[in-house]
Protein backbone atom coordinates (compact mmCIF):
# COMPACT_ATOMS: atom_id res chain seq x y z
CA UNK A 1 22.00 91.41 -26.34
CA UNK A 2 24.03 92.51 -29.42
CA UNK A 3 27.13 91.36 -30.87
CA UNK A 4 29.91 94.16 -32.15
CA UNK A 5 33.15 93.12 -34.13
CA UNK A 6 35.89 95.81 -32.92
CA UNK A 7 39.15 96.57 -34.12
CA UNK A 8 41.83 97.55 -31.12
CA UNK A 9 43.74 100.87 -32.26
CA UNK A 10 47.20 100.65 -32.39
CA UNK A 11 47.41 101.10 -28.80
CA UNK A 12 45.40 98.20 -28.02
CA UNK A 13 41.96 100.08 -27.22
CA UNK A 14 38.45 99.27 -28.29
CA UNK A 15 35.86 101.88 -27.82
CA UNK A 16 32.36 100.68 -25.86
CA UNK A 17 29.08 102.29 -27.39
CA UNK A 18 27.48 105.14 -26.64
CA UNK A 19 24.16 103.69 -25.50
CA UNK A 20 25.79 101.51 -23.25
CA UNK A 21 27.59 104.10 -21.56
CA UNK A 22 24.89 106.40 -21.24
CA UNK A 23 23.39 103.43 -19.42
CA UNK A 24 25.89 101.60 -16.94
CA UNK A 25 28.49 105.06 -17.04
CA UNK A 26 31.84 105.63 -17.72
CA UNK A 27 33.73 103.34 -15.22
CA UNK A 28 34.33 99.76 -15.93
CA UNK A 29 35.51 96.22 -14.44
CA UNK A 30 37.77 93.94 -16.76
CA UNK A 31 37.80 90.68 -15.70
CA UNK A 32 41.31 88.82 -17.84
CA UNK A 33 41.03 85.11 -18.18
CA UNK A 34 43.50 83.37 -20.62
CA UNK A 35 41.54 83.73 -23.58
CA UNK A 36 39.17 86.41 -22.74
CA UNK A 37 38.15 89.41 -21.20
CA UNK A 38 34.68 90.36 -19.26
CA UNK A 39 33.69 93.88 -19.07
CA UNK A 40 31.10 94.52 -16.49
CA UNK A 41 29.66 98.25 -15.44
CA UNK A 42 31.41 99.51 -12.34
CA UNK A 43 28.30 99.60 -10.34
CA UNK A 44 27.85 98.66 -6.39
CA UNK A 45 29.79 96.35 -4.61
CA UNK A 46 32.30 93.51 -6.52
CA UNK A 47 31.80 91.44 -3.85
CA UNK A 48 29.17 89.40 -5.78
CA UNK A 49 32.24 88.14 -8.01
CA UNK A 50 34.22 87.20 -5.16
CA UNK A 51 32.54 83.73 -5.23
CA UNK A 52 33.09 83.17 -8.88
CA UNK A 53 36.85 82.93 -8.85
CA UNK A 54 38.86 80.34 -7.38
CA UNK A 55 41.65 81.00 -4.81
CA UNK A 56 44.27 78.47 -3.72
CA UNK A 57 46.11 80.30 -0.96
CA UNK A 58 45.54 82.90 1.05
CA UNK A 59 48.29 85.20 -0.86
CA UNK A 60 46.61 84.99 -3.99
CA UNK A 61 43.50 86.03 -2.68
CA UNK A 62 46.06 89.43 -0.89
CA UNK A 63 47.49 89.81 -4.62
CA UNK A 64 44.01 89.74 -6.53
CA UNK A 65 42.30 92.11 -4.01
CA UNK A 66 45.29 94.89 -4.62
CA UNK A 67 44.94 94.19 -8.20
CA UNK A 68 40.89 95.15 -8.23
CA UNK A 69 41.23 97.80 -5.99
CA UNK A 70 44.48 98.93 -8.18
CA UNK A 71 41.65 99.84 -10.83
CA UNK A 72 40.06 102.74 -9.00
């Protein structure tokens, strides 16, 4: 594990490293929380995450599903 300060450009991007790319590719998941963000490889199935979020009603689950699907 390695920690990197980044700056965001002025249009609010950061760039991921090289190495890391080369390893996990060019496609990635961000998962927003209210003070931070997760990036995880876009490998295999997200269904492993499903169980790590909570879901109140039935319609949230319908919203967040278009929302990580929206990403593709």
């Amino acid at each position: 594990m390695s920690i990197e300060i980044k700056k965001l450009d002025k249009h609010g991007r950061i760039s991921i490293p090289k190495k890391w790319r080369e390893k996990h590719g060019d496609e990635v998941m961000i998962i927003v929380f209210d003070d931070k963000l997760e990036i995880f490889p876009r490998k295999g199935n997200i269904v492993k995450f499903i169980d790590t979020i909570e879901v109140e009603e039935l319609e949230e689950w319908e919203k967040m599903k278009e929302k990580l699907y929206e990403v593709r």
